[in-house]
N, C-alpha and C. Protein backbone atom coordinates (compact mmCIF):
# COMPACT_ATOMS: atom_id res chain seq x y z
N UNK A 1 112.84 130.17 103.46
CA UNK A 1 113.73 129.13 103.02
C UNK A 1 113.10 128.43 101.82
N UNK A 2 113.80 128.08 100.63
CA UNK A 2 113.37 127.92 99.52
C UNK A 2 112.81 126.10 99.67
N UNK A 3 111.66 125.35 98.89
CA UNK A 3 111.53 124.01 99.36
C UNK A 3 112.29 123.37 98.21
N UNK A 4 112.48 122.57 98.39
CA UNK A 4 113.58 121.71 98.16
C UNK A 4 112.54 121.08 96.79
N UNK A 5 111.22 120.49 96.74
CA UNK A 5 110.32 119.97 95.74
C UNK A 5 109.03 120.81 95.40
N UNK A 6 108.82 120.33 94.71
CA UNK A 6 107.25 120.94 94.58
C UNK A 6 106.41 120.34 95.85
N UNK A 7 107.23 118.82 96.50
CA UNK A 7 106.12 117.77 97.50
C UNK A 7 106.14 118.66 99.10
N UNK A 8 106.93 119.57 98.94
CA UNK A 8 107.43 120.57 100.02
C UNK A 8 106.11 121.58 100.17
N UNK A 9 105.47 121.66 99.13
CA UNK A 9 104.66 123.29 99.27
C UNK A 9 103.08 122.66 99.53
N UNK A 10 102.21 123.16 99.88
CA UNK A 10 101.13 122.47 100.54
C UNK A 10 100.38 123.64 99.97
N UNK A 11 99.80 123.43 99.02
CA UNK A 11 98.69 124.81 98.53
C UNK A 11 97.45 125.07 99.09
N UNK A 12 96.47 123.96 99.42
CA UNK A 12 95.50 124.23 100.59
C UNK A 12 95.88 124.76 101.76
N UNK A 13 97.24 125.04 102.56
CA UNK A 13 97.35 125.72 103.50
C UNK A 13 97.25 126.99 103.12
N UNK A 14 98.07 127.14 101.66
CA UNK A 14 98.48 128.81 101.46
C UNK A 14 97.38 129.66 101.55
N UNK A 15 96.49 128.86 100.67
CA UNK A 15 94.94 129.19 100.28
C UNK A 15 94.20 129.88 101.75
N UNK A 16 94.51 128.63 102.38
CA UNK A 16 93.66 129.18 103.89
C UNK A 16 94.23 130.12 104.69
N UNK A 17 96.20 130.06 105.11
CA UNK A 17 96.41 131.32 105.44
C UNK A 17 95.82 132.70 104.63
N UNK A 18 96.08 132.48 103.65
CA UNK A 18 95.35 133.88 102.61
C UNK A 18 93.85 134.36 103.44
N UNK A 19 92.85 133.25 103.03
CA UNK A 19 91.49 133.67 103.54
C UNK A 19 91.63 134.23 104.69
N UNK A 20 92.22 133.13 105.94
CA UNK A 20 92.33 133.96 107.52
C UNK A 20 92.93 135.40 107.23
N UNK A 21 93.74 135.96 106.25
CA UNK A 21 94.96 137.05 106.75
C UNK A 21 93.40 137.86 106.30
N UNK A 22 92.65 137.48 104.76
CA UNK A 22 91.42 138.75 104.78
C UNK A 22 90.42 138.66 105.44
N UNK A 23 90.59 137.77 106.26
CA UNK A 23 89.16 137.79 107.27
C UNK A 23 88.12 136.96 106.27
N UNK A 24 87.88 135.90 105.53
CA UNK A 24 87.34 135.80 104.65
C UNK A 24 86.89 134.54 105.02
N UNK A 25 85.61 133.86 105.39
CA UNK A 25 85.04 132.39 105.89
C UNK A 25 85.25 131.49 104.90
N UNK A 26 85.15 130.32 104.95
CA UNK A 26 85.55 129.31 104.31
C UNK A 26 83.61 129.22 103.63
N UNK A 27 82.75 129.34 104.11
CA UNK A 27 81.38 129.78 103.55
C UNK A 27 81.02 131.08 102.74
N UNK A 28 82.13 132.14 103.02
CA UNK A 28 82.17 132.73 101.90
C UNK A 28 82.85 131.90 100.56
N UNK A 29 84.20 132.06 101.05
CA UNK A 29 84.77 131.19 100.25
C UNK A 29 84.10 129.96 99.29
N UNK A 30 83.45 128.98 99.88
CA UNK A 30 82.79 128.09 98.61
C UNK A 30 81.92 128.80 97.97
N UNK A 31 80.94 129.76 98.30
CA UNK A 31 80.53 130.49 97.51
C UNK A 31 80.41 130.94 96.72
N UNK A 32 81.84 131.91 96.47
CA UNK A 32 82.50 132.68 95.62
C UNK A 32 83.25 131.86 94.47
N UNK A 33 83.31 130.19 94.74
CA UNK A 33 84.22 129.54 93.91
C UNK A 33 83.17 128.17 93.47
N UNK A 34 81.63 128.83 93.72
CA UNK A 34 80.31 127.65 93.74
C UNK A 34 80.72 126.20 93.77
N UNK A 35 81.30 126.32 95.05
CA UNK A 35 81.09 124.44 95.29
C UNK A 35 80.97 124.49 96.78
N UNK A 36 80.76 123.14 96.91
CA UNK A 36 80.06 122.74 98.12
C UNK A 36 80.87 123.03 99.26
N UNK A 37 80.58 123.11 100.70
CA UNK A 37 81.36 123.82 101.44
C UNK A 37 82.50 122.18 101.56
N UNK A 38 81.79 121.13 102.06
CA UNK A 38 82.07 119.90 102.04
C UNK A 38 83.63 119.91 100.93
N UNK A 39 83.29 120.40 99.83
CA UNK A 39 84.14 119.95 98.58
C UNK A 39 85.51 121.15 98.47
N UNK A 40 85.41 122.32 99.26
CA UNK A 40 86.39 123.21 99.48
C UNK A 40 86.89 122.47 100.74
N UNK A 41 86.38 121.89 101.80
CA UNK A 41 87.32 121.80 102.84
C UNK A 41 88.31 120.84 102.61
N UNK A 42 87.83 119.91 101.55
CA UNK A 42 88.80 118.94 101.17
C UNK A 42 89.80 119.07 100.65
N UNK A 43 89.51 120.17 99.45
CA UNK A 43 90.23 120.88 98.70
C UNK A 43 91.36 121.30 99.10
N UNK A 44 90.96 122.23 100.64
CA UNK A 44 91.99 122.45 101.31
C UNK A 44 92.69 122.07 102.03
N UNK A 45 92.79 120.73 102.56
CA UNK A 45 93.54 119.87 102.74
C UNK A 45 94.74 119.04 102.04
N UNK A 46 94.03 119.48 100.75
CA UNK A 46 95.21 118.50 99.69
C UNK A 46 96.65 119.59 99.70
N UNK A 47 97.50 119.11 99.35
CA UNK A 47 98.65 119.67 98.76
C UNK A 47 98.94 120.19 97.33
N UNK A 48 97.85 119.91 96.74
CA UNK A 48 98.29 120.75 95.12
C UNK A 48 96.77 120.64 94.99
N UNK A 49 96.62 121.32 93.85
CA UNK A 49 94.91 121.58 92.96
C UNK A 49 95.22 121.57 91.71
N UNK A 50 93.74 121.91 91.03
CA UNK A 50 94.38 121.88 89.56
C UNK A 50 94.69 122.97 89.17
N UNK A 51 95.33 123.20 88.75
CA UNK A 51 96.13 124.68 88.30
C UNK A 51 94.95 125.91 87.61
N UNK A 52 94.00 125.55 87.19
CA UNK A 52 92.71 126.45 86.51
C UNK A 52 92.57 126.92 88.07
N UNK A 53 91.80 125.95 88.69
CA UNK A 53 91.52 126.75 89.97
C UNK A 53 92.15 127.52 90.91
N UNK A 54 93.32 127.15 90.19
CA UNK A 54 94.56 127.96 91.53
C UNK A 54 94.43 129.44 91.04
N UNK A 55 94.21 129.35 89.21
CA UNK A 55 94.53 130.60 88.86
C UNK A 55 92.57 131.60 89.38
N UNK A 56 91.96 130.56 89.31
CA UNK A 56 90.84 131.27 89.83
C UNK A 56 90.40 132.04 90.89
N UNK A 57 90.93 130.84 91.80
CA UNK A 57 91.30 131.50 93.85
C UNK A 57 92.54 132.35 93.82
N UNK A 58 93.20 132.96 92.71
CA UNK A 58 93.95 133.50 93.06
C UNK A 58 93.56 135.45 92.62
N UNK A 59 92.58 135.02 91.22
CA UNK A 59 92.48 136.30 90.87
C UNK A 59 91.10 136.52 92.22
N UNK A 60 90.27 135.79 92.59
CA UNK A 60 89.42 136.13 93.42
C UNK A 60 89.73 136.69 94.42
N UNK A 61 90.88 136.16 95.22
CA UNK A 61 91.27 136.82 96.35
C UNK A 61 92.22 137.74 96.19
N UNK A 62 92.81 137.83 94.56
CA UNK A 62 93.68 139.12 94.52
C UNK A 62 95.06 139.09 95.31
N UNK A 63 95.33 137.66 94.90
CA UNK A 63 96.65 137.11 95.56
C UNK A 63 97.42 136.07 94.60
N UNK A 64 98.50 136.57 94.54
CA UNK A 64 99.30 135.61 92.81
C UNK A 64 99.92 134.46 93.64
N UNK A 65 99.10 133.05 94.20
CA UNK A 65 99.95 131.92 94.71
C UNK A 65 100.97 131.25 93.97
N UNK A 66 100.93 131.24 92.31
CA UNK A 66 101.70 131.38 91.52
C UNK A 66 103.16 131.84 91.56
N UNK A 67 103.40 132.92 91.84
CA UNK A 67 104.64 133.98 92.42
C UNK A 67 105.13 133.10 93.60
N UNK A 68 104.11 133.21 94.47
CA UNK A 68 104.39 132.79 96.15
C UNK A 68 105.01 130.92 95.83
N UNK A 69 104.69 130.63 95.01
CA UNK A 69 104.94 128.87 94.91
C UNK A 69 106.51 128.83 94.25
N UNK A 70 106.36 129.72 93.05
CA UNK A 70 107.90 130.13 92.37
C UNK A 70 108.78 130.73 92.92
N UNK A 71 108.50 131.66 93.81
CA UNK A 71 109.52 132.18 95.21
C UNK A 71 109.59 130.92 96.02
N UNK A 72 108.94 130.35 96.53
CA UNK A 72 108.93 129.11 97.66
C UNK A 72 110.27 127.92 96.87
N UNK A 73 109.92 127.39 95.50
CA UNK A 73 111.03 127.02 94.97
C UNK A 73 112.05 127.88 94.29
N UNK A 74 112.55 129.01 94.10
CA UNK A 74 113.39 129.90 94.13
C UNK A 74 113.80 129.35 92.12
N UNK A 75 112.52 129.52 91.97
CA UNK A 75 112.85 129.54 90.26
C UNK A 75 112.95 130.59 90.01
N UNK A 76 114.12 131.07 89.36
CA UNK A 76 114.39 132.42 88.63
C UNK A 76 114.08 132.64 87.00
């Protein structure tokens, strides 16, 4: 079902379903994106990021959240 705002989509969840679906720790994870484990869990709590990093966690995990956010609001 398409969200109605951008205040609808929660990107720290997407982020974390992603990691759980590859089996991928949240200690890998800060790792791979060098920040503190402390400073990713927060991260992932918020509802938006800054868009550099989205595009970063996205080529890292080899997942376009980009697409998935523009499908979610049904921009054509």
């Amino acid at each position: 079902m398409p969200a109605n705002n951008i205040e609808d989509i929660h990107i720290g969840q997407m982020i974390r379903a992603e990691l759980k679906a590859q089996g991928r720790t949240m200690k890998w994870f800060s790792e791979a994106i060098h920040r503190d484990y402390s400073v990713v869990h927060k991260m992932l709590k918020r509802e938006s990021i800054d868009l550099a990093m989205l595009v970063r966690i996205s080529k890292l995990l080899n997942h376009d959240f980009l697409r998935d956010i523009s499908e979610a609001m049904a921009i054509t």
